[in-house]
Protein backbone atom coordinates (compact mmCIF):
# COMPACT_ATOMS: atom_id res chain seq x y z
CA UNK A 1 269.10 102.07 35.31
CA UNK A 2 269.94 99.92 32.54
CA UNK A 3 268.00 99.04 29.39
CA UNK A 4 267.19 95.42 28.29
CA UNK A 5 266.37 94.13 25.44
CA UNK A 6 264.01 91.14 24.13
CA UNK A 7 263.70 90.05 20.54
CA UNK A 8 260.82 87.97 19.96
CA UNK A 9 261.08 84.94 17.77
CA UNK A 10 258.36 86.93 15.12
CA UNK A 11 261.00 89.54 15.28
CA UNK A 12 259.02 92.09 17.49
CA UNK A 13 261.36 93.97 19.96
CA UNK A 14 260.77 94.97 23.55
CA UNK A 15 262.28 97.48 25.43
CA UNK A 16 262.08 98.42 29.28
CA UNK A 17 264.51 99.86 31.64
CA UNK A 18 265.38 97.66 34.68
CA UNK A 19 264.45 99.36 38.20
CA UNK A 20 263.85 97.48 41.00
CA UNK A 21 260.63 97.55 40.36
CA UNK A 22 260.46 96.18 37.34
CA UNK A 23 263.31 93.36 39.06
CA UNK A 24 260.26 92.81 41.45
CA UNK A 25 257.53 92.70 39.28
CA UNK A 26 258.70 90.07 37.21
CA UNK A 27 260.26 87.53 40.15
CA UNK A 28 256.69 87.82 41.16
CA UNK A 29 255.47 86.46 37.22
CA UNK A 30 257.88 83.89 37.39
CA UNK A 31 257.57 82.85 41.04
CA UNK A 32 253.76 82.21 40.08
CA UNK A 33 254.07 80.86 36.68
CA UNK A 34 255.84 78.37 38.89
CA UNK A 35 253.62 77.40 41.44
CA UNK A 36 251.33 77.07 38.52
CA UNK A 37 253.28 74.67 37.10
CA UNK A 38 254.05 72.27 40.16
CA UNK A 39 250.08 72.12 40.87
CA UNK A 40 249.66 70.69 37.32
CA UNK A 41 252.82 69.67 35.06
CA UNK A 42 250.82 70.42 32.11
CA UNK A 43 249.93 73.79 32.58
CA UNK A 44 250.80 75.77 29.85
CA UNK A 45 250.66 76.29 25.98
CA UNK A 46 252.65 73.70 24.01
CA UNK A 47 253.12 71.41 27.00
């Protein structure tokens, strides 16, 4: 397993360890933040 790292732009830092399960978990965030996205282009905050 391998650790990864996120640094927030307020300087807050996340930590997780990468399983495949945590692989999974966030294809399935990003596949719907996606479909979100091509039902209305302005979906979002800052858009």
């Amino acid at each position: 397993m391998t650790k990864k790292q996120i640094i927030s732009k307020k300087g807050e830092t996340w930590e997780y360890e990468e399983t495949p399960e945590t692989r999974a978990a966030l294809k399935k965030l990003h596949d719907g933040i996606r479909k979100l996205e091509e039902q209305a282009p302005d979906y979002g905050v800052g858009k």
